[in-house]
N, C-alpha and C. Protein backbone atom coordinates (compact mmCIF):
# COMPACT_ATOMS: atom_id res chain seq x y z
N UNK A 1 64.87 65.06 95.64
CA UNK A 1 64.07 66.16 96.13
C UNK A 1 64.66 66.64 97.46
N UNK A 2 64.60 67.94 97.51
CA UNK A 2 65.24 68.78 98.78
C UNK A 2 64.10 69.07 99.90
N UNK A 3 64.34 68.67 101.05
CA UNK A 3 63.04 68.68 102.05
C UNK A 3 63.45 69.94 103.05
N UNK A 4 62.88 70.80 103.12
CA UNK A 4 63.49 71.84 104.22
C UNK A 4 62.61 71.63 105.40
N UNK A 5 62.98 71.93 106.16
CA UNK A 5 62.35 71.41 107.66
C UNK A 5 62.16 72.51 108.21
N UNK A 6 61.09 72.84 108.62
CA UNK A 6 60.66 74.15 109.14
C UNK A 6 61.04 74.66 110.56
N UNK A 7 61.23 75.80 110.58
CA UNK A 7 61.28 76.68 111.91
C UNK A 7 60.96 76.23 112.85
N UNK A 8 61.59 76.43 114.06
CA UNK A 8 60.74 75.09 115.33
C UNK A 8 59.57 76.59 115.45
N UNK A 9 59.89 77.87 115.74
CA UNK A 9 59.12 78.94 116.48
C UNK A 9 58.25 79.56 115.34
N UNK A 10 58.67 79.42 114.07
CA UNK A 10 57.96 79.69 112.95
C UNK A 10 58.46 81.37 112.48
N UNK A 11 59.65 81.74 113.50
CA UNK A 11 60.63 82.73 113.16
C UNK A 11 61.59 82.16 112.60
N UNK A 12 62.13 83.03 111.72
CA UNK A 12 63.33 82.97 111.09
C UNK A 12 64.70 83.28 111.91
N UNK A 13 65.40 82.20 111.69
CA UNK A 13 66.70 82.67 112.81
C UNK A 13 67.63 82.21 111.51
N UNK A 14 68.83 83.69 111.56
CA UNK A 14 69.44 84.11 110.45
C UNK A 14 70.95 83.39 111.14
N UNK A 15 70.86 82.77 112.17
CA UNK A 15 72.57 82.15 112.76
C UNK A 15 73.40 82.88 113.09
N UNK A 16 72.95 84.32 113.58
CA UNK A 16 73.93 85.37 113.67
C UNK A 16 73.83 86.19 114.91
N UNK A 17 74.54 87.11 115.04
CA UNK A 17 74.45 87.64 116.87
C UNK A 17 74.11 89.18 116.08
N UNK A 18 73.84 89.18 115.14
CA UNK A 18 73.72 90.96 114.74
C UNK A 18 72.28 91.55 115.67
N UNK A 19 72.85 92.39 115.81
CA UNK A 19 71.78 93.41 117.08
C UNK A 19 70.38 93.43 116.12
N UNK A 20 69.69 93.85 116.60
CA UNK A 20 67.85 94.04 116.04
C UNK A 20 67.47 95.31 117.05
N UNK A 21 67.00 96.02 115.95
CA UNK A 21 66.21 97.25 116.66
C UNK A 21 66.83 97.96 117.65
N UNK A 22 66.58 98.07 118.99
CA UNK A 22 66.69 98.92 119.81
C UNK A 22 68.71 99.05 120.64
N UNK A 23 68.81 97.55 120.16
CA UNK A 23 69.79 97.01 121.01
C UNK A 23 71.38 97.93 119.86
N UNK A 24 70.70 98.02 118.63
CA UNK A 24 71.90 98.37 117.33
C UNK A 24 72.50 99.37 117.64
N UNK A 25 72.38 100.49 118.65
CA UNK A 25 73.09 101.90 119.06
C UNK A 25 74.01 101.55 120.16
N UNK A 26 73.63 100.35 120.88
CA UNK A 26 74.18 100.21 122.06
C UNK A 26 75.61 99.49 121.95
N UNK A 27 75.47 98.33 120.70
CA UNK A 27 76.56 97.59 120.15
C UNK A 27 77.63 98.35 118.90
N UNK A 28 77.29 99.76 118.92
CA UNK A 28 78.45 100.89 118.07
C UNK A 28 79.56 101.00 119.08
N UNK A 29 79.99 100.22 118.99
CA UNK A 29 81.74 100.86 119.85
C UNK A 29 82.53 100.57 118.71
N UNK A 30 83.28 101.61 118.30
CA UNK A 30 84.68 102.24 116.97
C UNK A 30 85.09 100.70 117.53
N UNK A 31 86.00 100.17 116.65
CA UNK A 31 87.07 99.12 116.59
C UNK A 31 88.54 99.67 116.03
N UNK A 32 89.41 99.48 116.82
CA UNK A 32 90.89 99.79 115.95
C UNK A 32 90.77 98.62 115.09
N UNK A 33 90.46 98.22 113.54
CA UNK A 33 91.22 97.05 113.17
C UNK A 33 92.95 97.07 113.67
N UNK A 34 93.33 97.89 113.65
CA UNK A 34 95.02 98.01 113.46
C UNK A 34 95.90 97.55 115.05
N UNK A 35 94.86 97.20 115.93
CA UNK A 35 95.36 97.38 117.55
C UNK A 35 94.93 95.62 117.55
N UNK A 36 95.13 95.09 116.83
CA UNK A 36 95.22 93.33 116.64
C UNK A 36 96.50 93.06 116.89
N UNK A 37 96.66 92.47 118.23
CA UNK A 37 97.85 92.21 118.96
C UNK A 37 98.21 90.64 119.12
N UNK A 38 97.29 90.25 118.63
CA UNK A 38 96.82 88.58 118.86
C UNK A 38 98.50 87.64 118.07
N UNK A 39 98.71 86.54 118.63
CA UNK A 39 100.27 86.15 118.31
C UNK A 39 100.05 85.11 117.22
N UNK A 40 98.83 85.46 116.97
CA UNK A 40 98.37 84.53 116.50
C UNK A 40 98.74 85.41 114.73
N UNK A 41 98.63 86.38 114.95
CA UNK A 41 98.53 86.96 113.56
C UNK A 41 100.18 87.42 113.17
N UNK A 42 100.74 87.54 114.31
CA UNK A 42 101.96 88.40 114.26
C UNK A 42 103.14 86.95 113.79
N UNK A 43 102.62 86.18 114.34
CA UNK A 43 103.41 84.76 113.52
C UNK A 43 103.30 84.75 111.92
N UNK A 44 102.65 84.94 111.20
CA UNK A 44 102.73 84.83 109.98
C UNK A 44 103.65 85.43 109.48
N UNK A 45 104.45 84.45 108.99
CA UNK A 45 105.44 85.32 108.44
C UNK A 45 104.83 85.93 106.72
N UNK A 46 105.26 86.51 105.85
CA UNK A 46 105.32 86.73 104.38
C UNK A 46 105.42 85.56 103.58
N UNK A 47 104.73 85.22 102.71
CA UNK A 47 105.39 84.57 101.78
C UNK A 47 106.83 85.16 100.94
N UNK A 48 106.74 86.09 100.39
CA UNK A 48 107.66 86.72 99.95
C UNK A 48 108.15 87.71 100.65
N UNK A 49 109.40 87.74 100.55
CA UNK A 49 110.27 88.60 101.63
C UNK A 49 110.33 90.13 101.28
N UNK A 50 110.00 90.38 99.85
CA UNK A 50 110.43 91.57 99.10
C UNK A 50 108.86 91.40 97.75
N UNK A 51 109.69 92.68 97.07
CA UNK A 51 109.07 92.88 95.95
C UNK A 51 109.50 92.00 94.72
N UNK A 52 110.39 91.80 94.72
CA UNK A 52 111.91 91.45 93.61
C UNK A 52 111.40 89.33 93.76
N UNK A 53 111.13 88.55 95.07
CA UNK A 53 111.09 87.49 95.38
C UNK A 53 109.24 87.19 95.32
N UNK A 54 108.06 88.68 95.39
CA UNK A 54 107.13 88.37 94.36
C UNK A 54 106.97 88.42 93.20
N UNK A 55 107.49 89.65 92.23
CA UNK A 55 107.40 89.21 91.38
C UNK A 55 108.11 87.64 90.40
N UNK A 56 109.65 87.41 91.27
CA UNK A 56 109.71 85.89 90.73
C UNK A 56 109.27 85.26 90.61
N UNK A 57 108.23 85.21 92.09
CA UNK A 57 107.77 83.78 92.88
C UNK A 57 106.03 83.93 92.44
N UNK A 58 105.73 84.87 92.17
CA UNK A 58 104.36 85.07 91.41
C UNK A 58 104.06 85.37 91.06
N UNK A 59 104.47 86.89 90.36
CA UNK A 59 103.59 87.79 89.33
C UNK A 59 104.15 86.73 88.09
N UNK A 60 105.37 86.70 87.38
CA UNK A 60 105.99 86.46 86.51
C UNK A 60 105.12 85.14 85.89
N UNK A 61 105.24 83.91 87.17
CA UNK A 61 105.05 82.40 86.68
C UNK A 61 103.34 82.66 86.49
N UNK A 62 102.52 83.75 86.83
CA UNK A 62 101.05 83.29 87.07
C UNK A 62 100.14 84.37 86.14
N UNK A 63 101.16 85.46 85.92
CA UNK A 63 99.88 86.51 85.14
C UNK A 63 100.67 86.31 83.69
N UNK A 64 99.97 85.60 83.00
CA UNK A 64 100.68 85.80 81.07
C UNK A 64 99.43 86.03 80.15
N UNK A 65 100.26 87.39 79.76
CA UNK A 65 99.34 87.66 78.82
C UNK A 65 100.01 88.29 76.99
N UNK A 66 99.73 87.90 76.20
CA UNK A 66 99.72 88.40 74.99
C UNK A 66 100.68 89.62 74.59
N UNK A 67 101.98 89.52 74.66
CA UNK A 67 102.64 90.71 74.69
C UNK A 67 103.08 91.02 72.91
N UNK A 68 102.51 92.43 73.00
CA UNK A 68 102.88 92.90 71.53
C UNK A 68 104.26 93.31 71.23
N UNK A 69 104.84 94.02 70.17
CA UNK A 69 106.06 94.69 69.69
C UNK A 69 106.15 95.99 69.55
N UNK A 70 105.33 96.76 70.16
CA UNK A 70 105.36 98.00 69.95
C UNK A 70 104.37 98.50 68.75
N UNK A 71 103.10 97.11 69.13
CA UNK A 71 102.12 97.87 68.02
C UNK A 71 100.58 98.59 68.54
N UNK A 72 100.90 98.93 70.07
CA UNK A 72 99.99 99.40 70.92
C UNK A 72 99.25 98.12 71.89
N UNK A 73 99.87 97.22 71.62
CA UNK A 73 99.31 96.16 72.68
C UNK A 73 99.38 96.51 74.13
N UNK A 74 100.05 95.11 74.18
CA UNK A 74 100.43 94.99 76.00
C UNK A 74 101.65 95.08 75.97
N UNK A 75 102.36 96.00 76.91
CA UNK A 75 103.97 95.61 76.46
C UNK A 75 104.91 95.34 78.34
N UNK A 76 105.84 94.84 77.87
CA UNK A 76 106.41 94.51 79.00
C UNK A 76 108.02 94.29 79.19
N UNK A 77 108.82 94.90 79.57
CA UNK A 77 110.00 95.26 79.48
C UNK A 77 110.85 93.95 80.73
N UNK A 78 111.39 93.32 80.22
CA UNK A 78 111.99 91.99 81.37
C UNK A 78 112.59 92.86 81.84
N UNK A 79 113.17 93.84 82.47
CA UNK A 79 114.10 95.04 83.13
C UNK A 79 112.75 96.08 83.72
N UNK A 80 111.87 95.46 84.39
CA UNK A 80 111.06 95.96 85.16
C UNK A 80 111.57 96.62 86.25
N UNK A 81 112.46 96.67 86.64
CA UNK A 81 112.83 97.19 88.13
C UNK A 81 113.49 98.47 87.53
N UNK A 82 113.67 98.36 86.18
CA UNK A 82 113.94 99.91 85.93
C UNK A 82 113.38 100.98 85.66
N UNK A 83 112.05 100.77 86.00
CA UNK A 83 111.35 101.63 85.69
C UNK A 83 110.34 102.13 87.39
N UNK A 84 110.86 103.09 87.56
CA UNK A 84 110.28 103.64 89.17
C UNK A 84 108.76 102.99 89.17
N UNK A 85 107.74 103.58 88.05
CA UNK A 85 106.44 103.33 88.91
C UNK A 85 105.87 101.40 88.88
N UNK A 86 106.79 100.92 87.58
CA UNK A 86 106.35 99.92 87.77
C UNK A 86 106.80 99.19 89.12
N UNK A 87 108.25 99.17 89.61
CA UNK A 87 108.28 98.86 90.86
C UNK A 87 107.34 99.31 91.79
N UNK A 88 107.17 100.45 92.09
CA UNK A 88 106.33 100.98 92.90
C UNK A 88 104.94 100.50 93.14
N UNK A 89 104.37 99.98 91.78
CA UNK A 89 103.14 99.24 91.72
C UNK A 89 102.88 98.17 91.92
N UNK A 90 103.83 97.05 91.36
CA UNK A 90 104.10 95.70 91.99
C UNK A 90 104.39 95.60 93.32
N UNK A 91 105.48 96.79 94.04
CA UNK A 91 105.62 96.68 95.37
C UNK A 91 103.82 96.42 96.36
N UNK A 92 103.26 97.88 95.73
CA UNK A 92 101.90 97.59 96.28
C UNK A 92 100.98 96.31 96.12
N UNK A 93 101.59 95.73 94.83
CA UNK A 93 100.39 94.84 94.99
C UNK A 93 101.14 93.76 95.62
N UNK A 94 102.44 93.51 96.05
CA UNK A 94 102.67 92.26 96.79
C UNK A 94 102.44 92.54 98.22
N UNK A 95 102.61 93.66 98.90
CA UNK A 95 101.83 94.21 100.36
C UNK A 95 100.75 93.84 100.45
N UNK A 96 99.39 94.46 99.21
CA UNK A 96 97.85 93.78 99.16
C UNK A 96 97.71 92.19 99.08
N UNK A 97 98.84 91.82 98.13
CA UNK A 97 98.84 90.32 98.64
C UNK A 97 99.24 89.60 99.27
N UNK A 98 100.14 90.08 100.28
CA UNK A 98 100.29 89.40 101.63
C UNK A 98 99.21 89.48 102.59
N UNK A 99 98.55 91.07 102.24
CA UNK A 99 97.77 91.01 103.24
C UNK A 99 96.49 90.09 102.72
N UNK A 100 95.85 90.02 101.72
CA UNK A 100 95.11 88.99 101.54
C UNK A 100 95.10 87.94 101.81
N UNK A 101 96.50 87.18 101.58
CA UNK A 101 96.96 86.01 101.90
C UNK A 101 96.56 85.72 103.04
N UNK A 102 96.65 86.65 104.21
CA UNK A 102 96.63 86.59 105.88
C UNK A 102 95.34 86.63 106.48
N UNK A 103 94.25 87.12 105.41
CA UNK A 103 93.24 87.67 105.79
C UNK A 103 92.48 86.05 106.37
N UNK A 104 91.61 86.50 107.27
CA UNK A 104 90.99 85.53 107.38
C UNK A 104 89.30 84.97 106.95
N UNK A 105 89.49 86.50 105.59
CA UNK A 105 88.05 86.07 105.04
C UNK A 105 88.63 85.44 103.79
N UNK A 106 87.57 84.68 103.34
CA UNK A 106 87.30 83.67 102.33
C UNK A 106 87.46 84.30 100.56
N UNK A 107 87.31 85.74 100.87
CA UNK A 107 87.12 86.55 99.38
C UNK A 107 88.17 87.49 99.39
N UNK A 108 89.20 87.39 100.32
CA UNK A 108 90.23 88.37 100.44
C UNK A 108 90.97 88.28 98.99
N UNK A 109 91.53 87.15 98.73
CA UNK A 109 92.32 86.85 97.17
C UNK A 109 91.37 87.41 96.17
N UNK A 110 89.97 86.73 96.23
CA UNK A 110 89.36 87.55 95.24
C UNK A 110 89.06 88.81 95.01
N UNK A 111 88.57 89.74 96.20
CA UNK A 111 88.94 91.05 96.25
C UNK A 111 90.10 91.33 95.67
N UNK A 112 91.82 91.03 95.99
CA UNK A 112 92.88 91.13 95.69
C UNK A 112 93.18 91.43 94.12
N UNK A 113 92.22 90.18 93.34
CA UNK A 113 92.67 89.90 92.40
C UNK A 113 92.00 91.32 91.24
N UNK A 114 90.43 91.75 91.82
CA UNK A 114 90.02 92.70 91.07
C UNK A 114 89.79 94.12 91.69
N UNK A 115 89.99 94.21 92.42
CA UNK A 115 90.54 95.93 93.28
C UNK A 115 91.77 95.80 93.31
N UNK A 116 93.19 95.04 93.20
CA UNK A 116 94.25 95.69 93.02
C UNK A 116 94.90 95.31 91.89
N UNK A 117 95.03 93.80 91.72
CA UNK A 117 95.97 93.62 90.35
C UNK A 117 95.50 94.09 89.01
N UNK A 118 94.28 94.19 88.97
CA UNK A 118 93.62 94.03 87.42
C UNK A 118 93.87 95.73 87.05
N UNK A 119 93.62 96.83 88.09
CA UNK A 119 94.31 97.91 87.62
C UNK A 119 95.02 97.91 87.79
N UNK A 120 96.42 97.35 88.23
CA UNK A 120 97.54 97.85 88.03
C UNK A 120 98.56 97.32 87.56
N UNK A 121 97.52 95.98 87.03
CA UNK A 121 97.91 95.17 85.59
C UNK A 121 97.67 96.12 84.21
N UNK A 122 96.56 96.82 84.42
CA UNK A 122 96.17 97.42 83.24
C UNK A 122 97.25 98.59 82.78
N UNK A 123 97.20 99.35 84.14
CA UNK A 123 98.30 100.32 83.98
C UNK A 123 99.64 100.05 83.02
N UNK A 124 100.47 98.82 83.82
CA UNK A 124 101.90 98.72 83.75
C UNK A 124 102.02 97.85 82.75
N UNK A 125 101.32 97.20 81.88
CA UNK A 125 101.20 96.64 80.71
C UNK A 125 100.44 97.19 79.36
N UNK A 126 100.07 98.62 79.79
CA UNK A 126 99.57 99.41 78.67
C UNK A 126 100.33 99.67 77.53
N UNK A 127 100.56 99.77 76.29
CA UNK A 127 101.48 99.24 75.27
C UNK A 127 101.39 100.73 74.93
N UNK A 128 100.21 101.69 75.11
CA UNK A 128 100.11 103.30 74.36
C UNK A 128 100.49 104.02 75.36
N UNK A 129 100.55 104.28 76.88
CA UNK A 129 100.66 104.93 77.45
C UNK A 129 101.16 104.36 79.29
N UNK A 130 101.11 103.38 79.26
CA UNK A 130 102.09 102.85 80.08
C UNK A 130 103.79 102.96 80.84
N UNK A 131 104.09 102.49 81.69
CA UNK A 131 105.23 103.05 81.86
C UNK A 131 105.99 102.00 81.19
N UNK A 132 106.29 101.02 80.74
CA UNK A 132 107.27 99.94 79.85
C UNK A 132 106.57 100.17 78.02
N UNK A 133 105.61 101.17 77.67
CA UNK A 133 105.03 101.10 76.62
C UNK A 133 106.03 101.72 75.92
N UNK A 134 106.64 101.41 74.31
CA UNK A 134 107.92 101.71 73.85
C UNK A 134 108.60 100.74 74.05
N UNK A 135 108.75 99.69 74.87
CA UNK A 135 110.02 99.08 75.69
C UNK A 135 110.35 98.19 74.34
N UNK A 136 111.62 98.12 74.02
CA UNK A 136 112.85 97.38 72.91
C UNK A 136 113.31 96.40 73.10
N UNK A 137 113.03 95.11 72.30
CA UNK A 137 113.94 94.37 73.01
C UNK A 137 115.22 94.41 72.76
N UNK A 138 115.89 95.77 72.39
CA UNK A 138 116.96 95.80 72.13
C UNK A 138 117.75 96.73 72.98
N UNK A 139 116.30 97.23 74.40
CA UNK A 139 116.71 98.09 74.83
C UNK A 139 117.26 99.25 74.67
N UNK A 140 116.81 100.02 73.54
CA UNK A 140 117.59 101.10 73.52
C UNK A 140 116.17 102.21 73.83
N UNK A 141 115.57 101.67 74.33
CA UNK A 141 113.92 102.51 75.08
C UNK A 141 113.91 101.87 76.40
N UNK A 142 114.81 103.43 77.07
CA UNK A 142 114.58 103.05 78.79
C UNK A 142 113.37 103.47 79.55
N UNK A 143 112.40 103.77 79.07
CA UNK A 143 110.81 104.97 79.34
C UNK A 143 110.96 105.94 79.54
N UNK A 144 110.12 106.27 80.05
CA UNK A 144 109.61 107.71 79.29
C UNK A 144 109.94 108.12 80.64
N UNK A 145 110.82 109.98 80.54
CA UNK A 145 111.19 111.05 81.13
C UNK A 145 110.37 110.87 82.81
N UNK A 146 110.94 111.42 83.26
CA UNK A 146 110.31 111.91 84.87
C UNK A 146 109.48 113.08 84.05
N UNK A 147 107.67 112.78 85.02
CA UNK A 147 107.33 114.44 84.94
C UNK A 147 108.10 115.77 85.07
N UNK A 148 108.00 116.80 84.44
CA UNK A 148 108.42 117.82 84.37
C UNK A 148 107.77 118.44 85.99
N UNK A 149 108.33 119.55 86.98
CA UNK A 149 107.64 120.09 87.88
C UNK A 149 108.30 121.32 88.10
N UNK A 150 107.68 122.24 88.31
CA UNK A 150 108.51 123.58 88.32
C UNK A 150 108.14 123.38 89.93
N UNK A 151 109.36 124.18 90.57
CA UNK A 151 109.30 124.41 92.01
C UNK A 151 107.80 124.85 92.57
N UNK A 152 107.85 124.72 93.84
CA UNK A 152 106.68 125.08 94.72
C UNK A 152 106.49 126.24 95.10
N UNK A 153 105.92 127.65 95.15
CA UNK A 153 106.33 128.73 95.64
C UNK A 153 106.23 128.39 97.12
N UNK A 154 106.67 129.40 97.94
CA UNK A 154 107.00 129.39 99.20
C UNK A 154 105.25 129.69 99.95
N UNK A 155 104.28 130.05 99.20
CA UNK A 155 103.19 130.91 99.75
C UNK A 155 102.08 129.75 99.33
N UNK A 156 102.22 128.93 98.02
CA UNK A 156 101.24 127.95 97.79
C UNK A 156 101.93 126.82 98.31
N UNK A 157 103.34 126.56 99.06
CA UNK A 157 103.59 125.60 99.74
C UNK A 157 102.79 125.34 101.06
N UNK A 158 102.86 127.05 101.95
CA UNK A 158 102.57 126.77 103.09
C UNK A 158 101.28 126.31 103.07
N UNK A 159 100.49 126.99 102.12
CA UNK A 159 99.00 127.02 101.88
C UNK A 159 98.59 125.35 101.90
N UNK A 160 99.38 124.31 101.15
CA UNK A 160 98.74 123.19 100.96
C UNK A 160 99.41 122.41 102.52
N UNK A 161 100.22 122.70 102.97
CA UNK A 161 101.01 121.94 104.50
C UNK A 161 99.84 122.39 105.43
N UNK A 162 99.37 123.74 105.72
CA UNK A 162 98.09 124.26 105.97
C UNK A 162 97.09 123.55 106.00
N UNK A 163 96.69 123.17 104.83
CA UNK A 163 95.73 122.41 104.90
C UNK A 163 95.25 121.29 105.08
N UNK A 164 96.90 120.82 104.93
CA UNK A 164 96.52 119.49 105.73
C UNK A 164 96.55 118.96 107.42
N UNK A 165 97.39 120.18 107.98
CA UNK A 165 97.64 120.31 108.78
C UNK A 165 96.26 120.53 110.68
N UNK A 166 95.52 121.22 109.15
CA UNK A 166 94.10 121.40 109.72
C UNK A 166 94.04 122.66 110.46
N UNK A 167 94.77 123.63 109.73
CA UNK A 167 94.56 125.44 110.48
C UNK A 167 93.55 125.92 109.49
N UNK A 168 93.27 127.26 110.09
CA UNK A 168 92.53 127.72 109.90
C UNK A 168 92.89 128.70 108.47
């Protein structure tokens, strides 16, 4: 049997310094996360040095899944680096997982694992519409074409630089 021992004041004290009521406007000061100068953080080195030394060192040995033949499964081309977005996507997710790695909360990996890998596991292993979907093991399916893009006009160029630019 579990005995809980009551409140000495018969208030609830939650173990925390979070403001109450009046005091909560006064404790809003912006934070740079990004202005963390501490040597403490800047020591960490990477686990992996690159993209090319995560996927060796961990996508490869840790995510296996069920790969089809080109019958709309999961597909996956061992010549991954030839294909732009799949690099591009693995690149991101070994950045998100360093930075998880570093984080110093407790759910960072798990966050990691389902806000970044699981879509962009889904993506790059899509067997119908994926970027390795087609892929041969005989290689003679290097993927699929670069988008098509017709030039920018000169007038809907400025228009979108404009707008980000923040004129009027």
């Amino acid at each position: 049997m579990v005995v809980f021992a009551p409140a000495g004041s018969g208030a609830w004290d939650a173990g925390n310094d979070a403001p109450d009521g009046e005091d909560f406007e006064d404790d809003l000061e912006p934070e740079n996360e990004f202005e963390d100068d501490t040597p403490e953080k800047a020591r960490i080195a990477p686990k992996f040095a690159n993209v090319v030394e995560f996927v060796q060192g961990f996508f490869l040995p840790v995510i296996r899944r069920r790969i089809s033949d080109n019958d709309g499964g999961l597909s996956w081309d061992p010549r991954w680096w030839a294909y732009p977005e799949v690099v591009a996507r693995l690149t991101a997710l070994h950045q998100a997982w360093e930075e998880a790695r570093m984080s110093d909360s407790a759910s960072a990996m798990s966050s990691w694992w389902i806000q970044h890998l699981e879509p962009h596991v889904r993506v790059i292993l899509d067997g119908d519409t994926g970027p390795m979907a087609n892929a041969t093991s005989d290689r003679s399916f290097m993927g699929w074409p670069a988008l098509p893009a017709d030039p920018v006009p000169a007038a809907v160029l400025n228009m979108i630089l404009n707008q980000d630019a923040g004129t009027e």
